[in-house]
N, C-alpha and C. Protein backbone atom coordinates (compact mmCIF):
# COMPACT_ATOMS: atom_id res chain seq x y z
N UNK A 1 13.85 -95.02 -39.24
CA UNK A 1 13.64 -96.07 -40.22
C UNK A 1 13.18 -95.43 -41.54
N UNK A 2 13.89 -95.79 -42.49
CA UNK A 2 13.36 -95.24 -43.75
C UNK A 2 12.72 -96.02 -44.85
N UNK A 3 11.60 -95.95 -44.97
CA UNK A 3 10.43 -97.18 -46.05
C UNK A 3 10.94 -96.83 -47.55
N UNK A 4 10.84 -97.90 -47.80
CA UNK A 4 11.28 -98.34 -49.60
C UNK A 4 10.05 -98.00 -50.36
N UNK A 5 8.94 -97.32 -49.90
CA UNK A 5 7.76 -96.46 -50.95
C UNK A 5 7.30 -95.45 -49.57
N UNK A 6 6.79 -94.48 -50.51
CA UNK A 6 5.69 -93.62 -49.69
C UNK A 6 5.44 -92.25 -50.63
N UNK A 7 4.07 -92.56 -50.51
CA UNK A 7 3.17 -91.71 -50.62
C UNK A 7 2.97 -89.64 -50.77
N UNK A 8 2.58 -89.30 -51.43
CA UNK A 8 2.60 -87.80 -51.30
C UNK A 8 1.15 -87.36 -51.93
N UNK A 9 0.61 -86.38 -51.16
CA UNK A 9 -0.89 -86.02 -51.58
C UNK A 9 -0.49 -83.84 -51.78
N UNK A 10 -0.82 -83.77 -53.44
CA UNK A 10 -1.01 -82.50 -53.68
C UNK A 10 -2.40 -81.91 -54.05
N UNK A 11 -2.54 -80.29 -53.57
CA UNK A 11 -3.42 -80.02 -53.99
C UNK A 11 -3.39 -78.46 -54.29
N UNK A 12 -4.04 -77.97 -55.34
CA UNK A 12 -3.95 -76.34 -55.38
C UNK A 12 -5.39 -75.74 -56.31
N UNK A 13 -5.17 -74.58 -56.04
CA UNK A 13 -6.28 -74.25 -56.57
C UNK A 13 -6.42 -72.61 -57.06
N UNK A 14 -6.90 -71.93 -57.90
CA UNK A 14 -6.82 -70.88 -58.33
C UNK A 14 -8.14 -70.49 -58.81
N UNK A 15 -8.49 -69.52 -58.28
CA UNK A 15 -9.50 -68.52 -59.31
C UNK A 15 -9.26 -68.17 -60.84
N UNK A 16 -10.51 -68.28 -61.86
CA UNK A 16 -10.13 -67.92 -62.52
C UNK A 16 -10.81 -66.45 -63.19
N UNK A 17 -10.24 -65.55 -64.39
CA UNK A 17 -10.32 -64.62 -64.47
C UNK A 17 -10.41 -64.60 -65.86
N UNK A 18 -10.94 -63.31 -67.03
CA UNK A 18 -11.41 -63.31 -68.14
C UNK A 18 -9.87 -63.41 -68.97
N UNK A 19 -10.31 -63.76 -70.47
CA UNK A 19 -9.41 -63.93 -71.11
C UNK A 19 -8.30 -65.07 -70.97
N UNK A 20 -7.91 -65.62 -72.08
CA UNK A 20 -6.61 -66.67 -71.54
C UNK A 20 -5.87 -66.43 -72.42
N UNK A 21 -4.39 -67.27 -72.49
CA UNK A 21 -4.97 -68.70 -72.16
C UNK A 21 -4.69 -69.39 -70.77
N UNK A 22 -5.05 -70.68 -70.33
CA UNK A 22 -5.04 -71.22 -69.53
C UNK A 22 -3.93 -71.62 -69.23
N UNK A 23 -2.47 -71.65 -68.51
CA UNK A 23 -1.82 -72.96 -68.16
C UNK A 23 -2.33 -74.14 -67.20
N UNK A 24 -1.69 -75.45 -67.67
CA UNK A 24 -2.57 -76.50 -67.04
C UNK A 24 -1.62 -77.25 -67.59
N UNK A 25 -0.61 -78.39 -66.51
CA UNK A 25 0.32 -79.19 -67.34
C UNK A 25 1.13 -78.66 -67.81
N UNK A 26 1.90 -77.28 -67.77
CA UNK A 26 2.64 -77.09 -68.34
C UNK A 26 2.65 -76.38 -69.85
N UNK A 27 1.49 -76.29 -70.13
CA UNK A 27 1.27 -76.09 -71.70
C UNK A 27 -0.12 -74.61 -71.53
N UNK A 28 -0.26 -73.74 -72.15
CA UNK A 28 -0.93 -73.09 -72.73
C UNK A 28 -2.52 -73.57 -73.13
N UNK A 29 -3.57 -73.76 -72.77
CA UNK A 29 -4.66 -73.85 -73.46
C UNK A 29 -5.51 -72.71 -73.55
N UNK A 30 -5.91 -73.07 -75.22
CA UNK A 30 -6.60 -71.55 -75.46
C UNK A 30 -8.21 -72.07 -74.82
N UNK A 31 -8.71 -70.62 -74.52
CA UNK A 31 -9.63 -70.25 -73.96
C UNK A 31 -10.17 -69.26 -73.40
N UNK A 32 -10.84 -68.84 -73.14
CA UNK A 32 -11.47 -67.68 -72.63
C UNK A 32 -11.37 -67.11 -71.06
N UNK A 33 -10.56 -67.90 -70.21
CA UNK A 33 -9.82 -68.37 -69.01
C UNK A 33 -8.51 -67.93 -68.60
N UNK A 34 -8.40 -67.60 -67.73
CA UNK A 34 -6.92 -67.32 -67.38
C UNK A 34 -6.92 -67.84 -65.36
N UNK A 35 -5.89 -68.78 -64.82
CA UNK A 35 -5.52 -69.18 -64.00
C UNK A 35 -5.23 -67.55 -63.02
N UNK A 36 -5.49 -66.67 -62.15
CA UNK A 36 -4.92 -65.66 -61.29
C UNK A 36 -3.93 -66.27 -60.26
N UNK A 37 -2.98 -65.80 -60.25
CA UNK A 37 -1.78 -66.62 -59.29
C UNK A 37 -0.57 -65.58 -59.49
N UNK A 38 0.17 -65.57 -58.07
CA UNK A 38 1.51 -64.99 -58.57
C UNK A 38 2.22 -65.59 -59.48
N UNK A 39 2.44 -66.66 -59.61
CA UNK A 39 3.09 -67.34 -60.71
C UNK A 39 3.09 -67.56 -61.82
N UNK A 40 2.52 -68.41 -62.68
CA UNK A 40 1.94 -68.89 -64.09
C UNK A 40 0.50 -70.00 -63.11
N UNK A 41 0.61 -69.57 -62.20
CA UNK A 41 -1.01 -70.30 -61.59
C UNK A 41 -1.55 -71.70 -62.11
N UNK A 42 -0.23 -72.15 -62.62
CA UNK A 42 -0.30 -73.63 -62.85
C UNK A 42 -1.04 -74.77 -61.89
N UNK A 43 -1.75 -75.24 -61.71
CA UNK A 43 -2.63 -75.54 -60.29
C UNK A 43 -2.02 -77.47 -61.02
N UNK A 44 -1.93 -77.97 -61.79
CA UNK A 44 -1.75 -78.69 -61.88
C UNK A 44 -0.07 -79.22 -61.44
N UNK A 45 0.88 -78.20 -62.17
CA UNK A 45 2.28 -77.97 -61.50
C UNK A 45 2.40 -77.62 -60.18
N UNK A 46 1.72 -77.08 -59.74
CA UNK A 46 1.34 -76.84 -58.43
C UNK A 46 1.05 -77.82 -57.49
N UNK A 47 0.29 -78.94 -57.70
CA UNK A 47 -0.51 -79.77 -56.96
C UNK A 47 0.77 -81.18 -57.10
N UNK A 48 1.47 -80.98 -58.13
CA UNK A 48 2.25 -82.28 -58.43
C UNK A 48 3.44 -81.94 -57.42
N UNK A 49 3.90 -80.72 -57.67
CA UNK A 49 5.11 -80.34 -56.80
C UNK A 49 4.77 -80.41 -55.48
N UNK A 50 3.99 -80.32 -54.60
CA UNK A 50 3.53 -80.87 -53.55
C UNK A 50 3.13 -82.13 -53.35
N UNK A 51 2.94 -82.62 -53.55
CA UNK A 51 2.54 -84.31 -54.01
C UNK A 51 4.27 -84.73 -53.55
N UNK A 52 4.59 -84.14 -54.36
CA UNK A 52 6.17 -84.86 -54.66
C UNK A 52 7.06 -84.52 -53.09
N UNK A 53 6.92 -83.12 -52.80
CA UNK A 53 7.56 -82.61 -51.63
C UNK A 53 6.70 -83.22 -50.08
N UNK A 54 5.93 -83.74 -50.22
CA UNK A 54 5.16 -84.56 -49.54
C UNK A 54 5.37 -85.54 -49.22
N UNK A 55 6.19 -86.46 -50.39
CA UNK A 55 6.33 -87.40 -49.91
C UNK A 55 7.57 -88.54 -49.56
N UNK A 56 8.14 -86.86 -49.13
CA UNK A 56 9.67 -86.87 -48.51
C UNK A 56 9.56 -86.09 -47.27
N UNK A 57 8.77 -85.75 -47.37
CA UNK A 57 8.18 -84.75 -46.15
C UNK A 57 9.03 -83.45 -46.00
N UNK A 58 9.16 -82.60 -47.13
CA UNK A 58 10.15 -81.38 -47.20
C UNK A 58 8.69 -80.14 -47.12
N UNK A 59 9.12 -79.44 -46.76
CA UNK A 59 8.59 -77.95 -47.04
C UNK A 59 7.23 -77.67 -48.45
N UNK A 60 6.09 -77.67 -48.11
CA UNK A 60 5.29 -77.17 -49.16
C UNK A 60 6.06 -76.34 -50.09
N UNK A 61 5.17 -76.03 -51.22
CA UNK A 61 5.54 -75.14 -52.05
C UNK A 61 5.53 -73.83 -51.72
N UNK A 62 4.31 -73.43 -50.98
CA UNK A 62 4.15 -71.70 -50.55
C UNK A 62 5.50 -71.83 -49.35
N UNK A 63 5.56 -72.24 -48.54
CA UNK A 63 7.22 -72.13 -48.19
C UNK A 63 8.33 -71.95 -48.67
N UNK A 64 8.92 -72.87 -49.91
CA UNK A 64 9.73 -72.97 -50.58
C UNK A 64 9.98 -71.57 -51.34
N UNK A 65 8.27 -71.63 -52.45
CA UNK A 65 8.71 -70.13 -53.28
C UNK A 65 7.04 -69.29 -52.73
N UNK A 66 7.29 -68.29 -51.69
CA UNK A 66 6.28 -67.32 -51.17
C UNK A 66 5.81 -66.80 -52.28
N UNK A 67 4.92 -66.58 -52.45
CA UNK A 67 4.01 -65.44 -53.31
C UNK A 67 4.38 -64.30 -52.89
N UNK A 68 5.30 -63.85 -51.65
CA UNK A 68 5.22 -62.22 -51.51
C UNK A 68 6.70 -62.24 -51.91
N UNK A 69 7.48 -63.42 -52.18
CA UNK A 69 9.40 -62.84 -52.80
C UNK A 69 8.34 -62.55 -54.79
N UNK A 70 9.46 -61.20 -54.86
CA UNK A 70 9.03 -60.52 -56.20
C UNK A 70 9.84 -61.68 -57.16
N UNK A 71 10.35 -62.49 -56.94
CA UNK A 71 11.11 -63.29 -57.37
C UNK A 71 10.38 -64.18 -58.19
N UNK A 72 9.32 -64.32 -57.32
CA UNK A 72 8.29 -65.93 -58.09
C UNK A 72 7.15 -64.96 -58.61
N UNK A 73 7.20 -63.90 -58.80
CA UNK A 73 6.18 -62.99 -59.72
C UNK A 73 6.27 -63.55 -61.21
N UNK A 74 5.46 -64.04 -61.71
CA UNK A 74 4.96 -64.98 -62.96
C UNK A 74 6.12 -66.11 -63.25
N UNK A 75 6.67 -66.33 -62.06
CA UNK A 75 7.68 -67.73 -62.60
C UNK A 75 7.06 -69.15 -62.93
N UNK A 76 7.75 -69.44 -64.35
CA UNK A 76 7.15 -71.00 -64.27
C UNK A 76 7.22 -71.56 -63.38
N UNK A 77 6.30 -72.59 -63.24
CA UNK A 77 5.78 -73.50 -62.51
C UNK A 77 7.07 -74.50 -62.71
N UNK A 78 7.35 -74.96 -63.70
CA UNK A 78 8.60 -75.88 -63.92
C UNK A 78 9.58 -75.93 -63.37
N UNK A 79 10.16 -74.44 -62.67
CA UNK A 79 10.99 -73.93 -61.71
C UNK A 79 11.07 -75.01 -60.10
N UNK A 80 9.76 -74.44 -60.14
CA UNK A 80 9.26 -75.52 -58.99
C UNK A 80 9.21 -76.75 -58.45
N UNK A 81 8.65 -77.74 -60.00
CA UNK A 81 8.81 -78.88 -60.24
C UNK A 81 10.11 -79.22 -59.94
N UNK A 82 10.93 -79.13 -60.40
CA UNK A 82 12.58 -79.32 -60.72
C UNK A 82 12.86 -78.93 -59.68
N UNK A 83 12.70 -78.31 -58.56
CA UNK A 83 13.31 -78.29 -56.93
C UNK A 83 12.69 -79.45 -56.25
N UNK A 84 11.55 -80.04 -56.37
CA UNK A 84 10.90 -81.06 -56.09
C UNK A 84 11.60 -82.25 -56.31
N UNK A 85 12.08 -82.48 -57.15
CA UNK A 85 12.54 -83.58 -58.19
C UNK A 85 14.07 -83.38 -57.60
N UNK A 86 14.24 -82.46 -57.25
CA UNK A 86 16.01 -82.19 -56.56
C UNK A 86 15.63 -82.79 -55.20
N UNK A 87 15.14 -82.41 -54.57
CA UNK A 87 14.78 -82.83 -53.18
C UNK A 87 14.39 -84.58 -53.35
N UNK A 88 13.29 -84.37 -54.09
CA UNK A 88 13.38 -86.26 -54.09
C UNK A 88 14.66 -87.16 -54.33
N UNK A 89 15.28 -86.75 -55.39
CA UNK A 89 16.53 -87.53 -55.82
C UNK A 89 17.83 -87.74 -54.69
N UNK A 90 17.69 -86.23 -54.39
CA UNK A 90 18.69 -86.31 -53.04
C UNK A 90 18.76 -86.78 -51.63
N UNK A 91 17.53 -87.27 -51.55
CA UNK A 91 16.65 -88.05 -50.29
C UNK A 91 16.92 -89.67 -51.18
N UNK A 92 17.03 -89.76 -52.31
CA UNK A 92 17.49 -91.10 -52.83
C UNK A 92 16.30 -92.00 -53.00
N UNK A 93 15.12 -91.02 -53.75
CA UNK A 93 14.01 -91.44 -54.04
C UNK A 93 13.62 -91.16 -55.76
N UNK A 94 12.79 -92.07 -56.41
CA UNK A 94 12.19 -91.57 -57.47
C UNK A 94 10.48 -91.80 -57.43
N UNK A 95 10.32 -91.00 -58.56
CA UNK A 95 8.67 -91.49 -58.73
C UNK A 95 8.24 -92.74 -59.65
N UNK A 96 7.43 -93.13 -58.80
CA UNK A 96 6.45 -94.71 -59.28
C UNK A 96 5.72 -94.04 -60.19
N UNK A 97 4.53 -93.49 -59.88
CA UNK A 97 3.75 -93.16 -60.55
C UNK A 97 2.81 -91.84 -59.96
N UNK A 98 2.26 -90.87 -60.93
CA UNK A 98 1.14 -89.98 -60.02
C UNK A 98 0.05 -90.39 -61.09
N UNK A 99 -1.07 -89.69 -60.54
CA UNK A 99 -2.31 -89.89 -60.77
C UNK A 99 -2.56 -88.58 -60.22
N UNK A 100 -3.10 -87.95 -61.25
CA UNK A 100 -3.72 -86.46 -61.26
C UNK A 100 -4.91 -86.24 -61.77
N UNK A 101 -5.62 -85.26 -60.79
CA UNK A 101 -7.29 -84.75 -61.35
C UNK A 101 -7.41 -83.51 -61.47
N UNK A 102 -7.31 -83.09 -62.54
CA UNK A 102 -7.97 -81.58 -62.83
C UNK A 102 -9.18 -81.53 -62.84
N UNK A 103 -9.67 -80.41 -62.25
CA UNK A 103 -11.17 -80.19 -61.79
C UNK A 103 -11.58 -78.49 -62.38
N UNK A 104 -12.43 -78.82 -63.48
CA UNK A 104 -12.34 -77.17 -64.38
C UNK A 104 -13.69 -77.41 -65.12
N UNK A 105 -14.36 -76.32 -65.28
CA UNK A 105 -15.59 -76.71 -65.80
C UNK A 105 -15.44 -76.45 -67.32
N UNK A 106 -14.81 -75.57 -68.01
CA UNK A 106 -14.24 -75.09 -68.83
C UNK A 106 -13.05 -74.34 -69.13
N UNK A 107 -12.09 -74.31 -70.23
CA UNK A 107 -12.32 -75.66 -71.24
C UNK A 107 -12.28 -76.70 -71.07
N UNK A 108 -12.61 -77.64 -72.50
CA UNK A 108 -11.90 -79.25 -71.86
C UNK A 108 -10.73 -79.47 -72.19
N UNK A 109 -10.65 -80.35 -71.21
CA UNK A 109 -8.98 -80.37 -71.11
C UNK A 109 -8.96 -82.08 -72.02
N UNK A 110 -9.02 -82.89 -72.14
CA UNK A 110 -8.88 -83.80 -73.11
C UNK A 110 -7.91 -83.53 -74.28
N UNK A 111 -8.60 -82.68 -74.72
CA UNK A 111 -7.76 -82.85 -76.11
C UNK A 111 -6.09 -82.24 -75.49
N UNK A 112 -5.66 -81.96 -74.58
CA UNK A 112 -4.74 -81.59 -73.99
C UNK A 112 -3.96 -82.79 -73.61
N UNK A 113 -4.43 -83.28 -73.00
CA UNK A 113 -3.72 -84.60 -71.78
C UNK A 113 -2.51 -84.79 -72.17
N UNK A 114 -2.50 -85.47 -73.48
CA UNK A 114 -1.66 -86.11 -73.95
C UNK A 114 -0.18 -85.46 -74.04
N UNK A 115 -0.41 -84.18 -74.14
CA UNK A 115 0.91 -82.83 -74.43
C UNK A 115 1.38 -82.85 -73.50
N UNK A 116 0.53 -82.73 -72.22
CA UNK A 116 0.25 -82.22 -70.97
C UNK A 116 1.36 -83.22 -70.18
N UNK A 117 1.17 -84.82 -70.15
CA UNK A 117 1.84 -85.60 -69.89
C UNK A 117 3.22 -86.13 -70.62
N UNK A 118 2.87 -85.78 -71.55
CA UNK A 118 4.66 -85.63 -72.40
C UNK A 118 5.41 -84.27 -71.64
N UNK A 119 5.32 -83.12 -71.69
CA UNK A 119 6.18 -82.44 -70.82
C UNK A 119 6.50 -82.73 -69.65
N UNK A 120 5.34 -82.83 -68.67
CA UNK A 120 5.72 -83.54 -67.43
C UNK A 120 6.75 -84.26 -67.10
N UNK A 121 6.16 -85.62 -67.90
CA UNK A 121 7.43 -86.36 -67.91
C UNK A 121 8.45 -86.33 -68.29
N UNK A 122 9.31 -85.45 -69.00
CA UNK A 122 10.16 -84.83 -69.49
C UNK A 122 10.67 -84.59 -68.56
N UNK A 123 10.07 -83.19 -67.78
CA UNK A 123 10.69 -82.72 -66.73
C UNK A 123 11.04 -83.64 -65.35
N UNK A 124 10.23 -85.25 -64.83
CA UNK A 124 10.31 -85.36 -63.66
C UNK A 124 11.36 -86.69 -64.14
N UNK A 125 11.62 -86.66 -65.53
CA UNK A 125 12.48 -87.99 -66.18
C UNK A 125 11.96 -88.93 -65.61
N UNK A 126 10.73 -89.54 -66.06
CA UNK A 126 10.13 -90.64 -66.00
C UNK A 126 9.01 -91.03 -67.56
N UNK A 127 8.75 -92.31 -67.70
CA UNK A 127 7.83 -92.29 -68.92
C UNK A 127 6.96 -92.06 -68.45
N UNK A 128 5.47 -91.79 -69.79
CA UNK A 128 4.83 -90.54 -69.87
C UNK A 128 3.46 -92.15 -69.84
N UNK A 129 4.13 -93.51 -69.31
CA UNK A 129 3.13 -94.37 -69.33
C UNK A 129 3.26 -94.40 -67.74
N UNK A 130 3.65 -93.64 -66.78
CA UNK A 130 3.36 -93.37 -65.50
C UNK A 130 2.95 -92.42 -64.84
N UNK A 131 2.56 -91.42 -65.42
CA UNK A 131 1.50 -90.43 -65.27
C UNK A 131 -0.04 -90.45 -66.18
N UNK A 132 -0.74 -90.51 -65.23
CA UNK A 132 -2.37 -90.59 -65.07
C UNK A 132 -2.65 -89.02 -64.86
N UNK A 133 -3.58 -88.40 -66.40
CA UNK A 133 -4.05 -87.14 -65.69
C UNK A 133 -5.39 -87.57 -66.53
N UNK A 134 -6.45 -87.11 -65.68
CA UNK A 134 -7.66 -87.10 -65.71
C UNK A 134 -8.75 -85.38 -65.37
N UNK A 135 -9.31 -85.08 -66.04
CA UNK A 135 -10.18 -83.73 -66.06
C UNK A 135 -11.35 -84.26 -65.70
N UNK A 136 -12.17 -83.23 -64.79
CA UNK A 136 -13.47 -83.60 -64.30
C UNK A 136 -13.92 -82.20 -64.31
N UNK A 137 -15.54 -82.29 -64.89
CA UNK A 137 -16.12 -80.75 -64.29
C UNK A 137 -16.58 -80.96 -62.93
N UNK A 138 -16.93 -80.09 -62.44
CA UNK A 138 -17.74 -79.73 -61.15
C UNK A 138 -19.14 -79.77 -61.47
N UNK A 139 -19.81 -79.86 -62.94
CA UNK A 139 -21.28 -80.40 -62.95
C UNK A 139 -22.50 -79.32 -62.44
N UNK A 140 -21.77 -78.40 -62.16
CA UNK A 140 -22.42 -77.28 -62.03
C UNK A 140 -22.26 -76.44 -60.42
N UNK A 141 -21.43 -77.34 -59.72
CA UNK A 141 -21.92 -77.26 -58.17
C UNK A 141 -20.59 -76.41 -57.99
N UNK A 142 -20.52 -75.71 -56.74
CA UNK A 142 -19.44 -74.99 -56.09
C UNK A 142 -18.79 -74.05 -56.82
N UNK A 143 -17.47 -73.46 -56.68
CA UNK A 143 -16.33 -72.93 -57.05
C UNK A 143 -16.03 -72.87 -58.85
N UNK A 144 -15.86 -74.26 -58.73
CA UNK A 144 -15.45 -74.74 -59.89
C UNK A 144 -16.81 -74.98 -61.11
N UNK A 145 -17.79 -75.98 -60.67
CA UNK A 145 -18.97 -76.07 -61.10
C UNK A 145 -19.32 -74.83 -61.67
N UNK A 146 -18.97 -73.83 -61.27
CA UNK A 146 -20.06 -72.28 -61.47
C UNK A 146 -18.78 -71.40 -62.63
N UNK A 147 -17.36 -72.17 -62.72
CA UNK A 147 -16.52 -71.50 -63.71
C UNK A 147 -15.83 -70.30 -62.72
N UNK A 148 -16.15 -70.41 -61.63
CA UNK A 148 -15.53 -69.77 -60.78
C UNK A 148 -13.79 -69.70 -60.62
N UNK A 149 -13.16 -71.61 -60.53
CA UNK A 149 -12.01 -71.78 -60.48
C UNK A 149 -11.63 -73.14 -60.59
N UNK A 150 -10.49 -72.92 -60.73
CA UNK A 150 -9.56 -74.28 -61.21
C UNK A 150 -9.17 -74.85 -60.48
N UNK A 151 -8.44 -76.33 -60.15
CA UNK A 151 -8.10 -76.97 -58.65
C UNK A 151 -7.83 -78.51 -59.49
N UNK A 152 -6.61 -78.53 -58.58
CA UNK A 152 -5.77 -80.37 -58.83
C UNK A 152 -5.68 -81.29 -57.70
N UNK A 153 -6.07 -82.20 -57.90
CA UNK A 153 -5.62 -82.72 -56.95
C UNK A 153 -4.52 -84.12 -57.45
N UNK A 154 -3.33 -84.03 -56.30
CA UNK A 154 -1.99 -85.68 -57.21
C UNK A 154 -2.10 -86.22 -56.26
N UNK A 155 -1.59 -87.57 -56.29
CA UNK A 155 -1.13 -88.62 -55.48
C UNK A 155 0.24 -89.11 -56.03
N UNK A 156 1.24 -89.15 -55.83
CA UNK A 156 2.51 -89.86 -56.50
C UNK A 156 2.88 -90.74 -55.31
N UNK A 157 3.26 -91.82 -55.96
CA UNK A 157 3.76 -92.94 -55.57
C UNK A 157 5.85 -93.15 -55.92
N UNK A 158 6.50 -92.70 -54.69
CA UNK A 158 7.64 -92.64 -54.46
C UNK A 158 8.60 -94.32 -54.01
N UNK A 159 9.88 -94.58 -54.82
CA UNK A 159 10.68 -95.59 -54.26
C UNK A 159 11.76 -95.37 -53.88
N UNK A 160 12.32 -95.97 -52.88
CA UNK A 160 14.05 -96.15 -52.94
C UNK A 160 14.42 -96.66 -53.93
């Protein structure tokens, strides 16, 4: 039986390391920060493309593109996205909506959002009034709290 909505939950996360800039969304933010990842350590591209492959129930991302093929050695994140978005379409699904949380203690991401969600949506061809991204610090506590690391978490909402 195949349901006319469902659900996909992403999440990723990266250490971060001196100097930036940051990717986050797709875009460059300056800062003193840099994402460590085989890829472009996009944690936000990261967390969406799972979200999305989730909720078709295909193959995670570290399946799809391994960190040990020399292949995905600093590949955009967008790469990714766009296999996601192949897999959804061809399962004969699109996206409703996601709702995304970046979790970073520094920089702020605000003055970003807005860029952040215009590319996106670009890439997943949907308007940019159906993506929700929201930044939160960690407030001092854990991983993140301490400037330690970066981490997303999506929810997208999928239709026939």
């Amino acid at each position: 039986m195949t349901h006319a909505i469902r659900i996909g939950l992403g999440y990723d996360s990266h250490r971060l390391g001196n100097g930036g800039p940051l990717r986050v969304g797709g875009i460059d933010v300056p800062g003193e920060v840099h994402a460590i990842g085989h890829s472009d350590a996009d944690v936000l591209l990261h967390a969406i493309t799972d979200a999305i492959l989730g909720s078709v129930c295909e193959a995670d991302i570290g399946r799809l593109f391994p960190d040990d093929d020399p292949a995905n050695k600093g590949r955009d994140s967008f790469d990714f996205l766009a296999e996601a978005i192949r897999r959804l379409h061809g399962k004969g699904y699109s996206i409703v909506n996601l709702d995304c949380v970046v979790l970073l203690e520094r920089p702020k991401m605000a003055p970003h959002i807005d860029n952040m969600r215009s590319q996106i949506a670009e890439v997943l061809q949907i308007s940019v009034d159906d993506i929700s991204i929201k930044a939160k610090t960690g407030e001092g506590v854990g991983e993140v709290g301490g400037g330690a690391a970066i981490a997303a978490r999506v929810v997208v909402l999928v239709g026939k």
